[in-house]
C-alpha atoms as a PDB file:
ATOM      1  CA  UNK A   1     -12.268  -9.276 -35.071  1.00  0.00           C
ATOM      2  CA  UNK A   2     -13.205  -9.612 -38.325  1.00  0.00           C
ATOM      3  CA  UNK A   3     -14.256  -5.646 -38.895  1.00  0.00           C
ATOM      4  CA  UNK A   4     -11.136  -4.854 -37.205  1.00  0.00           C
ATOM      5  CA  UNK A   5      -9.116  -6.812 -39.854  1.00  0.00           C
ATOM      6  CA  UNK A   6     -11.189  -5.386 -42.674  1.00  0.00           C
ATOM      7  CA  UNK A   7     -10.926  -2.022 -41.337  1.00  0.00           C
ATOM      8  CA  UNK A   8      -6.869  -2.777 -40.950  1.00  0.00           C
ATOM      9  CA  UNK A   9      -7.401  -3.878 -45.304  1.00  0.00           C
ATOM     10  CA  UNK A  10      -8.903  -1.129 -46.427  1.00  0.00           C
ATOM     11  CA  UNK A  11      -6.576   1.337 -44.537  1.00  0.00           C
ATOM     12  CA  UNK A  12      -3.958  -0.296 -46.173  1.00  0.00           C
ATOM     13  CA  UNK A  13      -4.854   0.757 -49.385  1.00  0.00           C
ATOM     14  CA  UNK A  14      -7.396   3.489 -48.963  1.00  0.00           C
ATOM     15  CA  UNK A  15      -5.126   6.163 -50.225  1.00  0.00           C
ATOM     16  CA  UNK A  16      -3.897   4.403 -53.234  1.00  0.00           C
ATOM     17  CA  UNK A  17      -5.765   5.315 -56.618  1.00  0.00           C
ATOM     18  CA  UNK A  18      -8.138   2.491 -57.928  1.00  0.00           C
ATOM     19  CA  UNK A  19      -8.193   0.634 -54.414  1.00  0.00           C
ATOM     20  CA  UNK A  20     -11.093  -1.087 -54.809  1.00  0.00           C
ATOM     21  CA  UNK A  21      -9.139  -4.563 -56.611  1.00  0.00           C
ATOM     22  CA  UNK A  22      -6.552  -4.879 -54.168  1.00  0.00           C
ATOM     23  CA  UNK A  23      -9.151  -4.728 -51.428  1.00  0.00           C
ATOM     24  CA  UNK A  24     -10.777  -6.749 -52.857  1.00  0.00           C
ATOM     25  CA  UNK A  25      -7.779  -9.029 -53.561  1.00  0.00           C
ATOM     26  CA  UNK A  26      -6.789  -8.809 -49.351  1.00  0.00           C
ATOM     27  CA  UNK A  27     -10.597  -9.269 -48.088  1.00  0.00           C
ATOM     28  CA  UNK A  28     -10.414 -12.628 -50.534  1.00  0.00           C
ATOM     29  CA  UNK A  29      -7.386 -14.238 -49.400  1.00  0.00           C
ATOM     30  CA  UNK A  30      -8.181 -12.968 -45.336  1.00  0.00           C
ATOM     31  CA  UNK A  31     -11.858 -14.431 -45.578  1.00  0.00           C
ATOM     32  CA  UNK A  32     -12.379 -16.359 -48.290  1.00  0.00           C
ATOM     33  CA  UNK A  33     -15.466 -14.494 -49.386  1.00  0.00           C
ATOM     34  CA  UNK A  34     -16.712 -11.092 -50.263  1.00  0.00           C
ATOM     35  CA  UNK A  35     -20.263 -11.553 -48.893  1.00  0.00           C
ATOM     36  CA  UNK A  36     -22.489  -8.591 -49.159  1.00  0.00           C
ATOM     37  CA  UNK A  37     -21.413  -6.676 -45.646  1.00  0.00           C
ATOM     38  CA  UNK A  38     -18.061  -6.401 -46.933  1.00  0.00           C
ATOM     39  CA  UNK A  39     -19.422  -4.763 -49.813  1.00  0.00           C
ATOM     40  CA  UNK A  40     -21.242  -2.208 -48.193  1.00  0.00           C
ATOM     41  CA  UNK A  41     -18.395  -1.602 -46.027  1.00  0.00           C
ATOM     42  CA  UNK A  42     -16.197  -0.898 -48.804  1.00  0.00           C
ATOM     43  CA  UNK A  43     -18.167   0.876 -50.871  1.00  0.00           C
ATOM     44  CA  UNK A  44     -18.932   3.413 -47.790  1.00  0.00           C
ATOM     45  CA  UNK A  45     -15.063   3.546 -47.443  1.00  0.00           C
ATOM     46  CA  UNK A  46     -14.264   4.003 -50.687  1.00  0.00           C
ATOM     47  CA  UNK A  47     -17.237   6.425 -51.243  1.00  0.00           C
ATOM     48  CA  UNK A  48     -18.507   3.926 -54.229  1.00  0.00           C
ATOM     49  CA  UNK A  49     -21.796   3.053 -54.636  1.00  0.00           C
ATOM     50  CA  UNK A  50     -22.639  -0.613 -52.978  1.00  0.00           C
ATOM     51  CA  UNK A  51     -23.622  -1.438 -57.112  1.00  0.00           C
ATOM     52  CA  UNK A  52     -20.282  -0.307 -58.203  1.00  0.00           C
ATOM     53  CA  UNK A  53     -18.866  -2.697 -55.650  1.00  0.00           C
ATOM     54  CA  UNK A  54     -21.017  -4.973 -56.214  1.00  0.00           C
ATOM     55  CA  UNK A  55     -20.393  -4.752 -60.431  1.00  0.00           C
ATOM     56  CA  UNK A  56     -16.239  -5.268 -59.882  1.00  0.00           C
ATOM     57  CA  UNK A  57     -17.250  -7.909 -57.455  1.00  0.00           C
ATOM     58  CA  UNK A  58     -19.429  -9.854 -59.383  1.00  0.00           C
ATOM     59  CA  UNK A  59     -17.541  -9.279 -63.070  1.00  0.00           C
ATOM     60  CA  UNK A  60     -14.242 -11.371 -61.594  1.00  0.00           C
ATOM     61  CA  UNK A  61     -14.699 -14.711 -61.315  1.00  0.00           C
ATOM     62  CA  UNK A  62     -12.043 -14.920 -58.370  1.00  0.00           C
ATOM     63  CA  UNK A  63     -14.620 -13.110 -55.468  1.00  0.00           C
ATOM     64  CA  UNK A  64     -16.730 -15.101 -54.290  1.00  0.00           C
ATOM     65  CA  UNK A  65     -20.111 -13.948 -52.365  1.00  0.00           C
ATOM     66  CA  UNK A  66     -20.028 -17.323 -49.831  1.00  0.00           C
ATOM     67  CA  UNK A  67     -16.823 -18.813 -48.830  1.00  0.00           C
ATOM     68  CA  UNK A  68     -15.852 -22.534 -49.780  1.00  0.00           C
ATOM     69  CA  UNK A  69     -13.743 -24.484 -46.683  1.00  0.00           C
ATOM     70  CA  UNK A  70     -12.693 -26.906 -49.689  1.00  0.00           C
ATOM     71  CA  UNK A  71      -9.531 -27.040 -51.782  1.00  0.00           C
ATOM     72  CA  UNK A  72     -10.084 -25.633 -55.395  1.00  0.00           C
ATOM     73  CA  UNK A  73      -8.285 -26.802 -58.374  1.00  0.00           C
ATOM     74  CA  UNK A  74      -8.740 -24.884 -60.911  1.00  0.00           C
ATOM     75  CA  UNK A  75      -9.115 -26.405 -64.449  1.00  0.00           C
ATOM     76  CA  UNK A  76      -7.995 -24.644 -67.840  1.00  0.00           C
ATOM     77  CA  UNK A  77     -11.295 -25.495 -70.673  1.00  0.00           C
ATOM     78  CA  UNK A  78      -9.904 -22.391 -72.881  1.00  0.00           C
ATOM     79  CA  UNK A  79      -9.534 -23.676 -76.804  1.00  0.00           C
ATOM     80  CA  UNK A  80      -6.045 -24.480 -76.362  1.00  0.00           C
ATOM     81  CA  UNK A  81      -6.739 -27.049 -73.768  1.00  0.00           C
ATOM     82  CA  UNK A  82     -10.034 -27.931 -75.763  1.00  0.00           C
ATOM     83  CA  UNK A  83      -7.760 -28.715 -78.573  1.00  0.00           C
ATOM     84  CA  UNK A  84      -5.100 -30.660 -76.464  1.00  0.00           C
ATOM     85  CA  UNK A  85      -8.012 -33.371 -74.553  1.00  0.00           C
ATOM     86  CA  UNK A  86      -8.764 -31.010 -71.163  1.00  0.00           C
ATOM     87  CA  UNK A  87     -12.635 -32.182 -72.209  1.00  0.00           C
ATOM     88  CA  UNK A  88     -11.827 -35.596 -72.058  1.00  0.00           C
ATOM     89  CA  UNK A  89     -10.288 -35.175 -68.527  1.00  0.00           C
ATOM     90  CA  UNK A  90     -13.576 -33.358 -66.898  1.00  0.00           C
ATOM     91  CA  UNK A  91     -15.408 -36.201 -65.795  1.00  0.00           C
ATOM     92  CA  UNK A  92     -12.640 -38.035 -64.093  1.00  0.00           C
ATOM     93  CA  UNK A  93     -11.784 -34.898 -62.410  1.00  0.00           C
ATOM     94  CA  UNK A  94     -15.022 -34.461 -61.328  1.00  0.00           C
ATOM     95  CA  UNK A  95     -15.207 -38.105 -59.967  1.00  0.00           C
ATOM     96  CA  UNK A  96     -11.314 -37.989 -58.397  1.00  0.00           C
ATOM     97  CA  UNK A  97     -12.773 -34.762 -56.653  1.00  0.00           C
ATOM     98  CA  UNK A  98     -15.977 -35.760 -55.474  1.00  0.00           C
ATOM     99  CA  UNK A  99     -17.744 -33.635 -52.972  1.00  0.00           C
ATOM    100  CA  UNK A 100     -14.294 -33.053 -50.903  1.00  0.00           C
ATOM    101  CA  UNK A 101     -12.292 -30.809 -53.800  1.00  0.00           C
ATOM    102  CA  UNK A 102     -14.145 -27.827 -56.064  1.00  0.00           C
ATOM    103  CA  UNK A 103     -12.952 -28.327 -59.525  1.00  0.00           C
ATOM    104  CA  UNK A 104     -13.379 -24.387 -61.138  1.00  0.00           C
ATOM    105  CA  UNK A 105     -13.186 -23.555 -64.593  1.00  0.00           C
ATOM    106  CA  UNK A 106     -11.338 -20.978 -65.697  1.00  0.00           C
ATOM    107  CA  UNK A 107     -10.193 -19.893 -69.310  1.00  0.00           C
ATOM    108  CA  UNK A 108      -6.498 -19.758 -70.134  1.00  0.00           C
ATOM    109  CA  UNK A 109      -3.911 -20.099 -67.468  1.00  0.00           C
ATOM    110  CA  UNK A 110      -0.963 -19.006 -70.109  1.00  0.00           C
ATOM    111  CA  UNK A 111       0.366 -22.230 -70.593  1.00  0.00           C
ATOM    112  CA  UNK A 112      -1.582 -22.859 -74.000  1.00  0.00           C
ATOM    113  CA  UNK A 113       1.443 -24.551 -75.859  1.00  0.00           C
ATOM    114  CA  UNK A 114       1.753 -27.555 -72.976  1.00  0.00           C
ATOM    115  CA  UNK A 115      -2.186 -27.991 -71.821  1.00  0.00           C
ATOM    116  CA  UNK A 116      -4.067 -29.145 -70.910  1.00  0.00           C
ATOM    117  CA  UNK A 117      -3.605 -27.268 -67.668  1.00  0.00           C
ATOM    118  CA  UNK A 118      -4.790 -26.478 -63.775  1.00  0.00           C
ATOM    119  CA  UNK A 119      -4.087 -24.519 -61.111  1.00  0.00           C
ATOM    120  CA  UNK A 120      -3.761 -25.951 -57.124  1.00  0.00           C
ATOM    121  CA  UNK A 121      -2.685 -23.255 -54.913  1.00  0.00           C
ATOM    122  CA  UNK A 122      -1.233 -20.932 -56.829  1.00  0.00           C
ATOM    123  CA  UNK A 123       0.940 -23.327 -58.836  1.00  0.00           C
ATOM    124  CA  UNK A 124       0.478 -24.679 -62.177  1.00  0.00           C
ATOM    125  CA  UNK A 125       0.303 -27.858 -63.637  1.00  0.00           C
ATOM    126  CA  UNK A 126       1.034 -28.449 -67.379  1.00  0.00           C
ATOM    127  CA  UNK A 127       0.284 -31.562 -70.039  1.00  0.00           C
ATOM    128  CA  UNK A 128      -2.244 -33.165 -67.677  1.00  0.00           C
ATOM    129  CA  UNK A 129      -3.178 -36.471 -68.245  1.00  0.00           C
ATOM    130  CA  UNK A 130      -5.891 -38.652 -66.267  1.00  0.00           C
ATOM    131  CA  UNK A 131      -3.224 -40.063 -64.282  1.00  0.00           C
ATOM    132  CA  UNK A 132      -1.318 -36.791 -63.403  1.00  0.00           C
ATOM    133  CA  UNK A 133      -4.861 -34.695 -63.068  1.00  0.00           C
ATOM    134  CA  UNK A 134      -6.226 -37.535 -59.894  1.00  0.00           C
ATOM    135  CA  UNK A 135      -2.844 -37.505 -58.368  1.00  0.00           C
ATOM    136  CA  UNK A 136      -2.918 -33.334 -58.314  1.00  0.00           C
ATOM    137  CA  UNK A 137      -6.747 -33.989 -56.527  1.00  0.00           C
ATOM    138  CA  UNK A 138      -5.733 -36.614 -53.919  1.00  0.00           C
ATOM    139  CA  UNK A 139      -2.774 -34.367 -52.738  1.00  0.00           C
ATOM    140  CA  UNK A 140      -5.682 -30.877 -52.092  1.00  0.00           C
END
């Protein structure tokens, strides 16, 4: 089932020029991973090498090689947030979260004039506080 829905993916795109990201993008969302089959597969696909798969795959932070069942909120520690307290906010986070939510860093979510910020499911959350940043983790 799964090689049938990959197979579905990369026919999707295959005839589009520079399919490899939105592959990549689909095989993501549908499995939550891009473990290292799914990088051979593509790259024999695509007619890529498996180390230019593997180079896209590993450069972006958003692919991940083992998939995690958990909610993710992801947590803006650019310098804009630096400046505005996101640093101060960490450790909380980390102990609202515990083992049950992932807590990723990434670096600038565009909303540098009202950080600190974070990202749950696609929507973004703007002049976090302690209070505001637990309540976003208890609702994952």
């Amino acid at each position: 089932m799964r090689d049938d829905r990959l197979a579905d993916i990369i026919a999707a795109h295959h005839n589009r020029e520079g399919a490899l990201l939105p592959i990549l993008n689909d095989v993501q969302a549908a499995f939550g991973c891009v473990d290292e089959d799914t990088v051979r597969a593509l790259a024999a696909a695509l007619n890529l090498s498996r180390a230019e798969v593997h180079g896209v795959v590993s450069f972006y932070h958003d692919y991940k090689a083992k998939a995690d069942p958990r909610p993710v909120l992801k947590l803006c520690r650019a310098e804009a947030c630096q400046a505005r307290g996101v640093e101060a906010l960490v450790a909380e986070a980390e102990r609202a979260a515990g083992e049950r939510v992932h807590i990723e860093t990434v670096y600038c979510l565009g909303l540098c004039a009202i950080g600190p910020a974070a990202m749950t499911n696609g929507q973004v959350h703007a002049r976090l506080d302690g209070d505001r940043l637990a309540t976003l983790i208890e609702a994952l």
